[in-house]
C-alpha atoms as a PDB file:
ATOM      1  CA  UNK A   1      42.785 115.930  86.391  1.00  0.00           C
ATOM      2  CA  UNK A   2      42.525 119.304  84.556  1.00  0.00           C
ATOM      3  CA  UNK A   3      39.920 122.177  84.716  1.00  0.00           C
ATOM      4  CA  UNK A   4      39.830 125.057  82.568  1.00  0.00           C
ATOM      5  CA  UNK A   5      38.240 128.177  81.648  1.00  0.00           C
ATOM      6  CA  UNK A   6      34.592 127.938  80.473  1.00  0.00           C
ATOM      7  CA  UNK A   7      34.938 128.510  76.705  1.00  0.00           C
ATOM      8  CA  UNK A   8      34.254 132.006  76.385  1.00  0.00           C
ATOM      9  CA  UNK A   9      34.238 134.502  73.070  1.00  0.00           C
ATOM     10  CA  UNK A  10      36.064 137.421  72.927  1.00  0.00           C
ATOM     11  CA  UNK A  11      33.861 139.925  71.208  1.00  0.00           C
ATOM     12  CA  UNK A  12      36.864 143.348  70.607  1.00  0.00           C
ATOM     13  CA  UNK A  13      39.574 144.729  72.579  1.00  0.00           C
ATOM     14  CA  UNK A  14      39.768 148.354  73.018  1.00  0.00           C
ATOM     15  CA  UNK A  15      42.728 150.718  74.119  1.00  0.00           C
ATOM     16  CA  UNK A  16      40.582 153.331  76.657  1.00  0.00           C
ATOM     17  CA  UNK A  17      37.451 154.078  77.271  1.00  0.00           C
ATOM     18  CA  UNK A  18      35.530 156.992  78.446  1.00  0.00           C
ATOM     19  CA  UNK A  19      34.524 156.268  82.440  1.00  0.00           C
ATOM     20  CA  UNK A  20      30.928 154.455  82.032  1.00  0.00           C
ATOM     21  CA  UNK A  21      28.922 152.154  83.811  1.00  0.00           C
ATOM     22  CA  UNK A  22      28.542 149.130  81.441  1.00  0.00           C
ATOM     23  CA  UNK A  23      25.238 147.855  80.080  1.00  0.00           C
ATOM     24  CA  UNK A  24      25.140 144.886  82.042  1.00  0.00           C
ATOM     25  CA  UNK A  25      25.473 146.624  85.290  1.00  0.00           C
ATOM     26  CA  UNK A  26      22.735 149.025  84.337  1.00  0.00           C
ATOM     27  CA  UNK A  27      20.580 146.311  83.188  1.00  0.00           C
ATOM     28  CA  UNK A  28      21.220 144.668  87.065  1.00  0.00           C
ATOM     29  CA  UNK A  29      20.692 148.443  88.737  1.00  0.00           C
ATOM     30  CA  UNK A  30      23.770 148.146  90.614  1.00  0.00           C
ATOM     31  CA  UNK A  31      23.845 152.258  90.753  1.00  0.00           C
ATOM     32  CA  UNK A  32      20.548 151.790  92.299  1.00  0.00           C
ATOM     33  CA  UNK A  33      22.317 150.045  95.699  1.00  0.00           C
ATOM     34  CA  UNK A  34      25.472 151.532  95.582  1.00  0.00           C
ATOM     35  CA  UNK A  35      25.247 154.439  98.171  1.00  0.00           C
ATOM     36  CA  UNK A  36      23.013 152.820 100.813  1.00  0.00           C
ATOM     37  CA  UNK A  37      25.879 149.196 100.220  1.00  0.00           C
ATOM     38  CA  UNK A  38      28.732 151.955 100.749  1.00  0.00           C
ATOM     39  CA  UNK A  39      29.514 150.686  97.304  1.00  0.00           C
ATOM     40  CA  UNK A  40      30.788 147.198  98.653  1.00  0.00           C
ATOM     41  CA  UNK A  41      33.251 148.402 101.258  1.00  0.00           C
ATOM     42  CA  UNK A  42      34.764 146.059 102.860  1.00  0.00           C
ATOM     43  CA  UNK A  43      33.507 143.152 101.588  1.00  0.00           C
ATOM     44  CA  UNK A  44      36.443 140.679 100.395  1.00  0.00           C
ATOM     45  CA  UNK A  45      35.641 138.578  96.800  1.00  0.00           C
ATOM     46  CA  UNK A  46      38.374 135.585  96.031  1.00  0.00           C
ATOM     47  CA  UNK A  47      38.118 135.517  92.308  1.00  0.00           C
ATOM     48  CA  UNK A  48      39.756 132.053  91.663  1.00  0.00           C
ATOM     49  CA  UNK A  49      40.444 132.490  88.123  1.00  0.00           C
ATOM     50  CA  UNK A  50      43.796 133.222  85.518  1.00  0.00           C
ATOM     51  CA  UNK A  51      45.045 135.954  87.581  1.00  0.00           C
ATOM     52  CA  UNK A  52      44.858 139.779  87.640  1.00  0.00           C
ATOM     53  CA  UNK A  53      46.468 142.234  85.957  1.00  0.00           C
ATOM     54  CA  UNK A  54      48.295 144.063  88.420  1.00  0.00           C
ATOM     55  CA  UNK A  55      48.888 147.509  86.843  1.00  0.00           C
ATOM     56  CA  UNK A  56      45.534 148.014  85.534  1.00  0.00           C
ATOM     57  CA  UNK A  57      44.499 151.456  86.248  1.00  0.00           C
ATOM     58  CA  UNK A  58      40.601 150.065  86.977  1.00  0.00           C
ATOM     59  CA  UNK A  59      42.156 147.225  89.279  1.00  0.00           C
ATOM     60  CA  UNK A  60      45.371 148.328  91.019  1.00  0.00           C
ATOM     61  CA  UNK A  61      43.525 149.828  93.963  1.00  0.00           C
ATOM     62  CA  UNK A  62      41.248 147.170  94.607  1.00  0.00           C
ATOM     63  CA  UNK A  63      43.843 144.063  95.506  1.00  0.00           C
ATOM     64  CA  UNK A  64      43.943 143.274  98.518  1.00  0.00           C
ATOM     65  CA  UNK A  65      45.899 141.041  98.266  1.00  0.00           C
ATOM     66  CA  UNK A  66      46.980 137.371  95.870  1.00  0.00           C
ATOM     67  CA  UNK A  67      49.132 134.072  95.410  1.00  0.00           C
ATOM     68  CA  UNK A  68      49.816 132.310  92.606  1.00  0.00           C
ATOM     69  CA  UNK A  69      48.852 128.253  92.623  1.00  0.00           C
ATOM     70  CA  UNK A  70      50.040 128.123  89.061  1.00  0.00           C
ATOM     71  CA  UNK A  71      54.144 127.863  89.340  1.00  0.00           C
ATOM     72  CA  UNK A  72      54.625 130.723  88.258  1.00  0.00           C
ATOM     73  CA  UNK A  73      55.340 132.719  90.880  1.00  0.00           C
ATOM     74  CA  UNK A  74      53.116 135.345  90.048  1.00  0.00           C
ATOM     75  CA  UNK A  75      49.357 135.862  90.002  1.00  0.00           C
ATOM     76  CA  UNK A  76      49.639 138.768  87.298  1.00  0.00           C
ATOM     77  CA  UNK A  77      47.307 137.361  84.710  1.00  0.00           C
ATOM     78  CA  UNK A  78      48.580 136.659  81.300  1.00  0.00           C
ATOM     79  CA  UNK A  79      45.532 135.108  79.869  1.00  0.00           C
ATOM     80  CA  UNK A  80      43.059 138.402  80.604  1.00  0.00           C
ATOM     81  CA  UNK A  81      39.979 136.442  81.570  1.00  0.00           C
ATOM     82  CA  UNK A  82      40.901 136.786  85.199  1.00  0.00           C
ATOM     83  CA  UNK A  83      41.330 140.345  84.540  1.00  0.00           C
ATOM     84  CA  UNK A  84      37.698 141.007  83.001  1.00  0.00           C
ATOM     85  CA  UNK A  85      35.734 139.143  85.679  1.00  0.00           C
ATOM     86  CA  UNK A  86      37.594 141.227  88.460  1.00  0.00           C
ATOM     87  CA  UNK A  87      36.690 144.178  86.476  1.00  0.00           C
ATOM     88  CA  UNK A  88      33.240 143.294  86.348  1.00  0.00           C
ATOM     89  CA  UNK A  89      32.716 143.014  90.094  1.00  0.00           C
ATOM     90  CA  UNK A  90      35.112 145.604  91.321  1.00  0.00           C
ATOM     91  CA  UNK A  91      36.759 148.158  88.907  1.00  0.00           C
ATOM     92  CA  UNK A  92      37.393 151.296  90.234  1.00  0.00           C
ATOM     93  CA  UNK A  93      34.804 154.405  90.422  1.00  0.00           C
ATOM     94  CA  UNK A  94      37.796 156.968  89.510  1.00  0.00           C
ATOM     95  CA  UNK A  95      36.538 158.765  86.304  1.00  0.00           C
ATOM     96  CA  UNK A  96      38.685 156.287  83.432  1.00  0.00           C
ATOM     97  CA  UNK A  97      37.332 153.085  82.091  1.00  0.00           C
ATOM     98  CA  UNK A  98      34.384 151.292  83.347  1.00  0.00           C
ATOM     99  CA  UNK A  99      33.041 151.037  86.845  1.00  0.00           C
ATOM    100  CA  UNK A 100      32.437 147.346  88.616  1.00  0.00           C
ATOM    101  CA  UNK A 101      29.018 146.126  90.297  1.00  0.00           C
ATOM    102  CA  UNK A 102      30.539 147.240  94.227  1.00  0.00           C
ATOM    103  CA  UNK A 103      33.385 149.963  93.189  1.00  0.00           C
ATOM    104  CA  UNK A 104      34.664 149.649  96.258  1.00  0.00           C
ATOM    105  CA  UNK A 105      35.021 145.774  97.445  1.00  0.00           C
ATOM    106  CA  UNK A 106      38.367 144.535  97.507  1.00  0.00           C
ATOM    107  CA  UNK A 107      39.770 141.412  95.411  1.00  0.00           C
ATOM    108  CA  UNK A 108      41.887 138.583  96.594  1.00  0.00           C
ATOM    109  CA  UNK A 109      43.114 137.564  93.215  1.00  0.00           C
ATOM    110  CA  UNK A 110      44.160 133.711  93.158  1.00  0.00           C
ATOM    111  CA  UNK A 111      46.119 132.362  90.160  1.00  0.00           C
ATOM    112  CA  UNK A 112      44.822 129.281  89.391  1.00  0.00           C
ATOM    113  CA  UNK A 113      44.448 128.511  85.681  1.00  0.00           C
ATOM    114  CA  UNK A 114      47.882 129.304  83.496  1.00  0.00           C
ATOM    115  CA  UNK A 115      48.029 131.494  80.444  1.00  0.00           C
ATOM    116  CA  UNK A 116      46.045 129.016  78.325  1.00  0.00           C
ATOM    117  CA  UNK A 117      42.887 128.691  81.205  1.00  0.00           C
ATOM    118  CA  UNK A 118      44.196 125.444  82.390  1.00  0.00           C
ATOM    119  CA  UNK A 119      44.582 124.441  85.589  1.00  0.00           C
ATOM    120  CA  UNK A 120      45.407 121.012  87.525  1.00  0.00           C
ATOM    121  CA  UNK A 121      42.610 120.201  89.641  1.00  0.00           C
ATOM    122  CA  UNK A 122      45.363 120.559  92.789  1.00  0.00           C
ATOM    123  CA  UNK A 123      45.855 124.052  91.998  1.00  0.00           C
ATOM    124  CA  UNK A 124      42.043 124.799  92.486  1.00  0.00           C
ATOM    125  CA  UNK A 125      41.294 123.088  95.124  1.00  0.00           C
ATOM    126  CA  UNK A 126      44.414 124.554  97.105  1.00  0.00           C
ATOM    127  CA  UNK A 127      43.301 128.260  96.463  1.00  0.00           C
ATOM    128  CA  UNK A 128      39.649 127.476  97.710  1.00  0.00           C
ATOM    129  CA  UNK A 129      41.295 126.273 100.820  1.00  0.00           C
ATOM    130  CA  UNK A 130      43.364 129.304 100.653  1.00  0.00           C
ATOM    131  CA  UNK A 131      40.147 131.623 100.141  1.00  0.00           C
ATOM    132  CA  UNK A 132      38.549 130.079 103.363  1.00  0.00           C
ATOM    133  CA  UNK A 133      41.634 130.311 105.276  1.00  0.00           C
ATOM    134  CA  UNK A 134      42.992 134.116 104.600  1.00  0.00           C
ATOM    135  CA  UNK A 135      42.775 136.724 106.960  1.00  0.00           C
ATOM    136  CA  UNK A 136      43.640 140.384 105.718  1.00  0.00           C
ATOM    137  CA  UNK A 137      46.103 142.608 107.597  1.00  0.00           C
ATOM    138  CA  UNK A 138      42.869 144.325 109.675  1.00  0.00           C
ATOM    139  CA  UNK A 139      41.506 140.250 110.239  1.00  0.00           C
ATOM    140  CA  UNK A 140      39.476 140.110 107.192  1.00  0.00           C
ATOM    141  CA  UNK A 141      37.740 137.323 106.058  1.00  0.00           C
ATOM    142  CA  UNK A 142      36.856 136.304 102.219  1.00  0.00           C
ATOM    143  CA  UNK A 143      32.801 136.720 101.973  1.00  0.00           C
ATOM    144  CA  UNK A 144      32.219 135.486  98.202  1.00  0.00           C
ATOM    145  CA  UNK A 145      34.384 133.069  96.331  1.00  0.00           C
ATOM    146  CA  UNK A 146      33.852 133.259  92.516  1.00  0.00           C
ATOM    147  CA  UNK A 147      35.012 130.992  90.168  1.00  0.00           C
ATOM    148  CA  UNK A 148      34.149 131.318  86.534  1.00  0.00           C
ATOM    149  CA  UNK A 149      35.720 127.733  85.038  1.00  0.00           C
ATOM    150  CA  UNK A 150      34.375 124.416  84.766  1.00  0.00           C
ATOM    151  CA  UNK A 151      35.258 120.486  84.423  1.00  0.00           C
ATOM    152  CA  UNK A 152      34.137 117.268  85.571  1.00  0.00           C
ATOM    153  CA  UNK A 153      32.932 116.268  89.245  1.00  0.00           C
ATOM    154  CA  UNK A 154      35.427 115.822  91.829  1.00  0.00           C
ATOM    155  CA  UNK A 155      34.951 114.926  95.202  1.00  0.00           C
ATOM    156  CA  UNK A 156      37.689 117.134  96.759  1.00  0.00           C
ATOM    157  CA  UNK A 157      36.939 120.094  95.199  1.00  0.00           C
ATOM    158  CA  UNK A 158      33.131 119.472  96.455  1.00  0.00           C
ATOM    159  CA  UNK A 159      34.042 118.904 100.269  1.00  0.00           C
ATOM    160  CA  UNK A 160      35.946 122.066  99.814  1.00  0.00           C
ATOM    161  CA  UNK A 161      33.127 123.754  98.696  1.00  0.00           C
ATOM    162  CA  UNK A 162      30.998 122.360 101.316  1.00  0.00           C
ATOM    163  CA  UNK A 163      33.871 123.740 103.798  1.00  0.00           C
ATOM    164  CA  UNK A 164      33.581 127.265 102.239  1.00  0.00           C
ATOM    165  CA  UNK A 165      30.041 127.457 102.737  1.00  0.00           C
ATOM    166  CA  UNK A 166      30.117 126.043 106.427  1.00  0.00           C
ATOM    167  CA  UNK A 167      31.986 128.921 106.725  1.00  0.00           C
ATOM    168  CA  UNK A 168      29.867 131.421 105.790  1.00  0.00           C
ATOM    169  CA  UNK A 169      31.325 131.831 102.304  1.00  0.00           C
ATOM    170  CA  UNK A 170      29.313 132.495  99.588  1.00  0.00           C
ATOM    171  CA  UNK A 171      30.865 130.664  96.250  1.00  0.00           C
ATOM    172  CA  UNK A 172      29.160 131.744  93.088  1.00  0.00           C
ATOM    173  CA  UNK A 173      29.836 129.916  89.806  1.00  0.00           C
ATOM    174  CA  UNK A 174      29.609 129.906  85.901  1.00  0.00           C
ATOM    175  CA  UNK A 175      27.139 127.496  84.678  1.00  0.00           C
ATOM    176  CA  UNK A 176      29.065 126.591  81.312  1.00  0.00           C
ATOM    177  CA  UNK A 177      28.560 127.287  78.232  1.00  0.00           C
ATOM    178  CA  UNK A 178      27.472 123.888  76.700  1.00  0.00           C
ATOM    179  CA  UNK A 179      23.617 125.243  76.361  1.00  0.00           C
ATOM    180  CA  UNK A 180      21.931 124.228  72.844  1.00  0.00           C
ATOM    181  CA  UNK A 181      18.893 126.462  73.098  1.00  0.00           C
ATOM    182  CA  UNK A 182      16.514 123.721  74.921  1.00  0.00           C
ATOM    183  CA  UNK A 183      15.646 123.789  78.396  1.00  0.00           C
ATOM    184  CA  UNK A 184      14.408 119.572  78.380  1.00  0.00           C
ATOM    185  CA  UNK A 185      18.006 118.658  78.549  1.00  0.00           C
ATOM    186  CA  UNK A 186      20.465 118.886  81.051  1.00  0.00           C
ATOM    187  CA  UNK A 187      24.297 119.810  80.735  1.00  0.00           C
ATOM    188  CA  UNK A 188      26.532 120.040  83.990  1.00  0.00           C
ATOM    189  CA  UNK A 189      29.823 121.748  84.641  1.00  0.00           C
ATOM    190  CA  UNK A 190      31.584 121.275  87.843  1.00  0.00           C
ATOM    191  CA  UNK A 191      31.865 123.551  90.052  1.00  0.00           C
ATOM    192  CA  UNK A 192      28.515 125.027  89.076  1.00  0.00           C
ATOM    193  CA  UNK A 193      26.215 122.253  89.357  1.00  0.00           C
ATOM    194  CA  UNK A 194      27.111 121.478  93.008  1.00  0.00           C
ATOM    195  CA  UNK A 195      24.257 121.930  95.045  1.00  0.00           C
ATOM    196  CA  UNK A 196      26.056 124.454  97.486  1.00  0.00           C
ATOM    197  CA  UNK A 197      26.927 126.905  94.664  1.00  0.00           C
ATOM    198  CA  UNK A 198      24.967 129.485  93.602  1.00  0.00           C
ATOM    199  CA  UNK A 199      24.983 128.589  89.498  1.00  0.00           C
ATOM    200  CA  UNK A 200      24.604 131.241  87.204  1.00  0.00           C
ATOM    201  CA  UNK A 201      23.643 131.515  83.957  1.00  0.00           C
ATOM    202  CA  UNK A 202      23.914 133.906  81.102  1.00  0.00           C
ATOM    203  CA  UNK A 203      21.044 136.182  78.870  1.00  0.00           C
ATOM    204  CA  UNK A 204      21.721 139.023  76.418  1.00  0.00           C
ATOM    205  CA  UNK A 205      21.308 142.856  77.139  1.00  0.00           C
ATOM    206  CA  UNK A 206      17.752 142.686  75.717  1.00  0.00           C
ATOM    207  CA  UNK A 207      16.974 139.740  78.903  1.00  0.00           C
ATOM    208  CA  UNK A 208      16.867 136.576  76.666  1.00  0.00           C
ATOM    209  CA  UNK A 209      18.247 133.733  77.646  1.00  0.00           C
ATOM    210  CA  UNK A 210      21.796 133.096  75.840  1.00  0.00           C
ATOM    211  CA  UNK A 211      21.621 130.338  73.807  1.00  0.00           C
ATOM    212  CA  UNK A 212      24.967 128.741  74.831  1.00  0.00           C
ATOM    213  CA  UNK A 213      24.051 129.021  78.683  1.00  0.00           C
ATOM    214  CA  UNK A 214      23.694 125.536  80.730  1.00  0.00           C
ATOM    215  CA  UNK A 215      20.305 124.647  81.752  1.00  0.00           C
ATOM    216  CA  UNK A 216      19.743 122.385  84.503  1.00  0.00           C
ATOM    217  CA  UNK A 217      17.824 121.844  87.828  1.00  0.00           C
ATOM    218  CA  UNK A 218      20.915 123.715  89.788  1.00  0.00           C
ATOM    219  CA  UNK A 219      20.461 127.136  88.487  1.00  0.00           C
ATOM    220  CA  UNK A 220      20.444 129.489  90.653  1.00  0.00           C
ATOM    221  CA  UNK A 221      20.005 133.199  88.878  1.00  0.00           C
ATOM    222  CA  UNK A 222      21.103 134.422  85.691  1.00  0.00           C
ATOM    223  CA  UNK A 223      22.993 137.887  84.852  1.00  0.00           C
ATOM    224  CA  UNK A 224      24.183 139.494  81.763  1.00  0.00           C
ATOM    225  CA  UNK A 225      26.589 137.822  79.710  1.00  0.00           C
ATOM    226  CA  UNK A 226      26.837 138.911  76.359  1.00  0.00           C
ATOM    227  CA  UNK A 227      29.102 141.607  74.795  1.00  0.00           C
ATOM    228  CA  UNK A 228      30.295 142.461  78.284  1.00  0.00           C
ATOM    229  CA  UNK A 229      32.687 145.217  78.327  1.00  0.00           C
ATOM    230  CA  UNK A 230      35.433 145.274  81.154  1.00  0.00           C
ATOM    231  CA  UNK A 231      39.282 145.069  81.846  1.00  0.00           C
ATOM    232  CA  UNK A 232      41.708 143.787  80.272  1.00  0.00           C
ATOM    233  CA  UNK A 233      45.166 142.893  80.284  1.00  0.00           C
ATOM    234  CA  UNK A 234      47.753 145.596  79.173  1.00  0.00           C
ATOM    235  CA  UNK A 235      45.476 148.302  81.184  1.00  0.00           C
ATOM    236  CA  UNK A 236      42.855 147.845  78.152  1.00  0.00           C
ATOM    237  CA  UNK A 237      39.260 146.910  77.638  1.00  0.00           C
ATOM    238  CA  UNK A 238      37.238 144.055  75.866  1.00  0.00           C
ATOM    239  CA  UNK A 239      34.146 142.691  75.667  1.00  0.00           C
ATOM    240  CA  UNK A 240      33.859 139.058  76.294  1.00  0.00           C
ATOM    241  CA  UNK A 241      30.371 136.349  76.253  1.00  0.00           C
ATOM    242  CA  UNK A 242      29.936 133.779  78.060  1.00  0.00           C
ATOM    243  CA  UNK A 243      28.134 132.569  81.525  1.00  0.00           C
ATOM    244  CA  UNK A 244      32.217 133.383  82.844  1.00  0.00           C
ATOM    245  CA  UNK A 245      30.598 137.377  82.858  1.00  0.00           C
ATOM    246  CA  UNK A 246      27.413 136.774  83.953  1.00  0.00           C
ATOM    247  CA  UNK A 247      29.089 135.511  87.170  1.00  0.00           C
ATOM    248  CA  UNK A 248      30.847 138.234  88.371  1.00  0.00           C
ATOM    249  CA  UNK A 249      27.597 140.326  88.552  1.00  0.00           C
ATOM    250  CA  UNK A 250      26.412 138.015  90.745  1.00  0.00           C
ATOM    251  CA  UNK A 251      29.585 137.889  92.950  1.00  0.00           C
ATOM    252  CA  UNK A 252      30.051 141.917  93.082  1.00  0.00           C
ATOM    253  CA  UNK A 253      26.049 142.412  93.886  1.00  0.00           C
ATOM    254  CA  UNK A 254      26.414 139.564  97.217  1.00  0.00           C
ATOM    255  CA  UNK A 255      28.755 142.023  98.160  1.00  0.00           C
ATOM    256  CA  UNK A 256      26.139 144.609  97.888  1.00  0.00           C
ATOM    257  CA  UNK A 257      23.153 142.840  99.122  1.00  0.00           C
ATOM    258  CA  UNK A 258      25.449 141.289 102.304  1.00  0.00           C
ATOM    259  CA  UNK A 259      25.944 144.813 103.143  1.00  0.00           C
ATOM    260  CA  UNK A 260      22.555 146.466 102.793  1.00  0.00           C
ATOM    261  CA  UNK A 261      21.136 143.364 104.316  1.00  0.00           C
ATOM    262  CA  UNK A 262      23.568 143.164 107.196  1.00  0.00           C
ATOM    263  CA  UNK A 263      22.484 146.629 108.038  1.00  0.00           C
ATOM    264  CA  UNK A 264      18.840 145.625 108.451  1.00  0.00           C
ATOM    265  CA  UNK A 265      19.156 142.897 110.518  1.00  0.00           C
ATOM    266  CA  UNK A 266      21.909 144.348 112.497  1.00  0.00           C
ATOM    267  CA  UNK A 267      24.304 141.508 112.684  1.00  0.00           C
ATOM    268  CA  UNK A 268      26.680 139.420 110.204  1.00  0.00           C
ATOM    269  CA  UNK A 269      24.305 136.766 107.979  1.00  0.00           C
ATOM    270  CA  UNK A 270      24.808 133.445 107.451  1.00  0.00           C
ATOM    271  CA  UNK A 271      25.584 132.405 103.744  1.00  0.00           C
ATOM    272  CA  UNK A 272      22.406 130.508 103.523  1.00  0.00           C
ATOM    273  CA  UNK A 273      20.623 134.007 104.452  1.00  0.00           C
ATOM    274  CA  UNK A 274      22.649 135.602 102.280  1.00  0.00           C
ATOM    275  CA  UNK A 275      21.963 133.614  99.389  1.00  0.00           C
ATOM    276  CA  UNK A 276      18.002 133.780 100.438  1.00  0.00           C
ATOM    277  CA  UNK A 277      18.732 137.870  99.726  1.00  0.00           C
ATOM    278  CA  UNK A 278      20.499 137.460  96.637  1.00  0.00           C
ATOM    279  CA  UNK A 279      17.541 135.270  95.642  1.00  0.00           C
ATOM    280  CA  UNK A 280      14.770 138.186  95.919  1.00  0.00           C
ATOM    281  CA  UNK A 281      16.314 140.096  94.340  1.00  0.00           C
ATOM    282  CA  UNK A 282      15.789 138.434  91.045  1.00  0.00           C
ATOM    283  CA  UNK A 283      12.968 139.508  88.065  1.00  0.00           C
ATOM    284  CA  UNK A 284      11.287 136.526  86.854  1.00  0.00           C
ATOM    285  CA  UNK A 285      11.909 136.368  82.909  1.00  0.00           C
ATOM    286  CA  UNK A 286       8.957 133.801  82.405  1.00  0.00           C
ATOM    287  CA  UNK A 287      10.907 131.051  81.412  1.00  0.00           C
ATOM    288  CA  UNK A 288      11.668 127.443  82.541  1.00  0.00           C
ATOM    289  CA  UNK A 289      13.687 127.390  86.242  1.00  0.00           C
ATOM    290  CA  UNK A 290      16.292 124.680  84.144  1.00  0.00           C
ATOM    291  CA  UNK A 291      17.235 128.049  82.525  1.00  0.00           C
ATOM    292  CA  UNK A 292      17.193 130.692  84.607  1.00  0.00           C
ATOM    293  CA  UNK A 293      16.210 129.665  88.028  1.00  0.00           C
ATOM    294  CA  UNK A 294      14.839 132.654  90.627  1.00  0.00           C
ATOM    295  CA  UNK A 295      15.330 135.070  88.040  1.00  0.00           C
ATOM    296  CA  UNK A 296      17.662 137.582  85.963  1.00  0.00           C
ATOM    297  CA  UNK A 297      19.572 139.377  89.236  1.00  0.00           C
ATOM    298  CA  UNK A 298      17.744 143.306  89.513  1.00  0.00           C
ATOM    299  CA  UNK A 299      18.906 145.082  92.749  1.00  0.00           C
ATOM    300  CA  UNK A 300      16.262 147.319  92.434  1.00  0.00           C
ATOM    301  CA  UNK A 301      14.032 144.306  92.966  1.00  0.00           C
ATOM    302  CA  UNK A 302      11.447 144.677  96.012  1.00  0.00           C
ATOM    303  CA  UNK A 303       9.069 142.448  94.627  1.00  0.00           C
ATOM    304  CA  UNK A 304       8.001 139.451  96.740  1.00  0.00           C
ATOM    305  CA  UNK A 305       5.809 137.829  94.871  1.00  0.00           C
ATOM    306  CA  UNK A 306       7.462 134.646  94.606  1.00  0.00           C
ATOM    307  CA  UNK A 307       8.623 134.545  98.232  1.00  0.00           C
ATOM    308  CA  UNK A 308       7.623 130.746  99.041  1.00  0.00           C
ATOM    309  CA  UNK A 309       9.172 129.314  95.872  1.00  0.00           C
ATOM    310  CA  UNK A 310      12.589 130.645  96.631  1.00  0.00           C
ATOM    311  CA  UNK A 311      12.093 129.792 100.063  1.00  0.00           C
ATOM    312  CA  UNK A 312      11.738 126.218  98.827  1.00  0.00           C
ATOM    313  CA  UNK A 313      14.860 127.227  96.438  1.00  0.00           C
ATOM    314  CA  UNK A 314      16.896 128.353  99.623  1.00  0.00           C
ATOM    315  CA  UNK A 315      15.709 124.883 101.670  1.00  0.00           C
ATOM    316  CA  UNK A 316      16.913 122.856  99.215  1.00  0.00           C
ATOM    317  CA  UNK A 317      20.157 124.570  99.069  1.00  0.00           C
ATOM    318  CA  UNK A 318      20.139 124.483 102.992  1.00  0.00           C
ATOM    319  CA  UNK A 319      20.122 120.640 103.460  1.00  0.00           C
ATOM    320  CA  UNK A 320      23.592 120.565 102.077  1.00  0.00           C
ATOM    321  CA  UNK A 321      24.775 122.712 105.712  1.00  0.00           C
ATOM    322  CA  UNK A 322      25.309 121.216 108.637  1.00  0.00           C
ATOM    323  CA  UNK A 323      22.048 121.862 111.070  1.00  0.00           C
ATOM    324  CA  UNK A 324      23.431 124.654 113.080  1.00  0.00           C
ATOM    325  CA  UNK A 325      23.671 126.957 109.994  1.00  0.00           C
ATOM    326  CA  UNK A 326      19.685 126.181 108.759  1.00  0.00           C
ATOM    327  CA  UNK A 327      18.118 128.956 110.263  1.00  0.00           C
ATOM    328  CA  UNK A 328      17.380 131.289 107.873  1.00  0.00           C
ATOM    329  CA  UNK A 329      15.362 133.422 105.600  1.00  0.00           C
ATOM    330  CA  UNK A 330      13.508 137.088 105.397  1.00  0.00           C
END
């Protein structure tokens, strides 16, 4: 069995570009958390994806570490989406190019779609077991897996992702990009519309709803997805749509939130209470939960109003843990 990349639309492809924060981080107020979240430090995100490029002068200092599951014996991306959702949670603040949602989290990159987006369903599942299982040279752990790539239901890939989130791994993922502008019907790509995941889903820069973003009763949060500029391969930039870049945001701001919230309570949170923090901090657009479930992700957010609906939201998701791990919430 195959999965691939989410079909995703590359918008243009630029050479350089003068050090900004893109719109779609703006429009999340990432600045907004960065200095009291250290900027992410620390925090390790296993983007399961085509790869990274290597070299990039956005990226290069923010690997911790990778492994190829593709046979190639690289993980140096040669597709480029791997390369712009890395960029997107993690590029560099270092005056060139763009900056990423938590400039200073680190990225194990793990190859596991080929130049084309394809990948055999072995391949993913072994580099989620890999995620769970690394330790970094100083004994760190992976905090957030995100996976931006989609396929049918299969059972191994959802015991594994039941395994990452018994251990306290947060694993964010694309929704699709099957949408046809109605919110009454359902459409379901796997990984994201397994229960444990947090599913995200796409809008535009102006906060609408994109129209080629899944709806369905799993959504989690949705994040900007639409002319998202980021790295690329050959130390370039591009702009890319899909619900492939809205995920990211949501992967680089966990690291974020896990921080800030870590600090508050004074101890390491469980993924279930991190999840119920990355669920506040969400703007209600007014539109169905199929479409864009808490909310559009704001980390400026400090509004409460909806506290006992995503408490439901986070009990729901909590059934799926073994009993030890439900105790949670804010």
């Amino acid at each position: 069995m195959e999965k691939k990349l989410i079909p995703y639309k590359v918008i243009e492809v630029v050479n350089t570009v003068e050090e900004n924060i893109p719109a779609g981080i703006e429009l999340i107020h990432a600045k907004e958390a960065w200095e009291q979240a250290s900027y992410g430090e620390g925090v390790i995100i296993a983007v399961i994806d085509t790869g990274i490029d290597k070299s990039h002068p956005d990226l290069k200092d923010q690997i911790i570490d990778g492994k190829d599951f593709t046979n190639t014996g690289d993980y140096q991306d040669d597709n480029g989406h791997g390369t712009h959702v890395s960029g997107t949670i993690l590029a560099s603040l270092n005056d060139y190019g763009v900056v990423g949602v938590a400039p200073r989290a680190k990225v194990l990159a793990l190859k596991a779609l080929d130049e084309n987006g394809q990948g055999d369903v072995k391949w993913i599942n072994t580099a989620i077991d890999y995620a769970i299982n690394w330790e970094g040279p100083s004994g760190e752990k992976v905090s957030v897996i995100s996976m931006s790539l989609g396929g049918p239901e299969e059972e191994e890939e959802h015991q594994l992702i039941k395994k990452a989130v018994q251990n306290n791994i947060l694993v964010v993922c694309a929704a699709g990009n099957s949408g046809d502008g109605r919110d009454d019907t359902d459409e379901l790509d796997y990984p994201g519309a397994y229960p444990e995941v947090v599913e995200v889903g796409a809008v535009d820069l102006e906060k609408n709803l994109a129209d080629f973003s899944n709806t369905n009763d799993e959504i989690d949060i949705v994040a900007p997805g639409v002319e998202i500029l980021s790295t690329y391969l050959g130390g370039k930039f591009a702009k890319l749509s899909g619900t492939s870049m809205a995920t990211p945001h949501v992967s680089g701001a966990a690291a974020l939130i896990k921080i800030i919230a870590e600090k508050e309570f004074g101890r390491i949170l469980t993924e279930a209470e991190l999840y119920a923090q990355l669920c506040m901090k969400t703007e209600d657009l007014g539109i169905s939960k199929k479409a864009q479930g808490n909310g559009l992700l704001d980390l400026s957010s400090t509004q409460k109003s909806g506290e006992r609906e995503i408490k439901i939201t986070v009990e729901s998701k909590s059934l799926q843990l073994p009993a030890q791990t439900v105790s949670v919430y804010f």
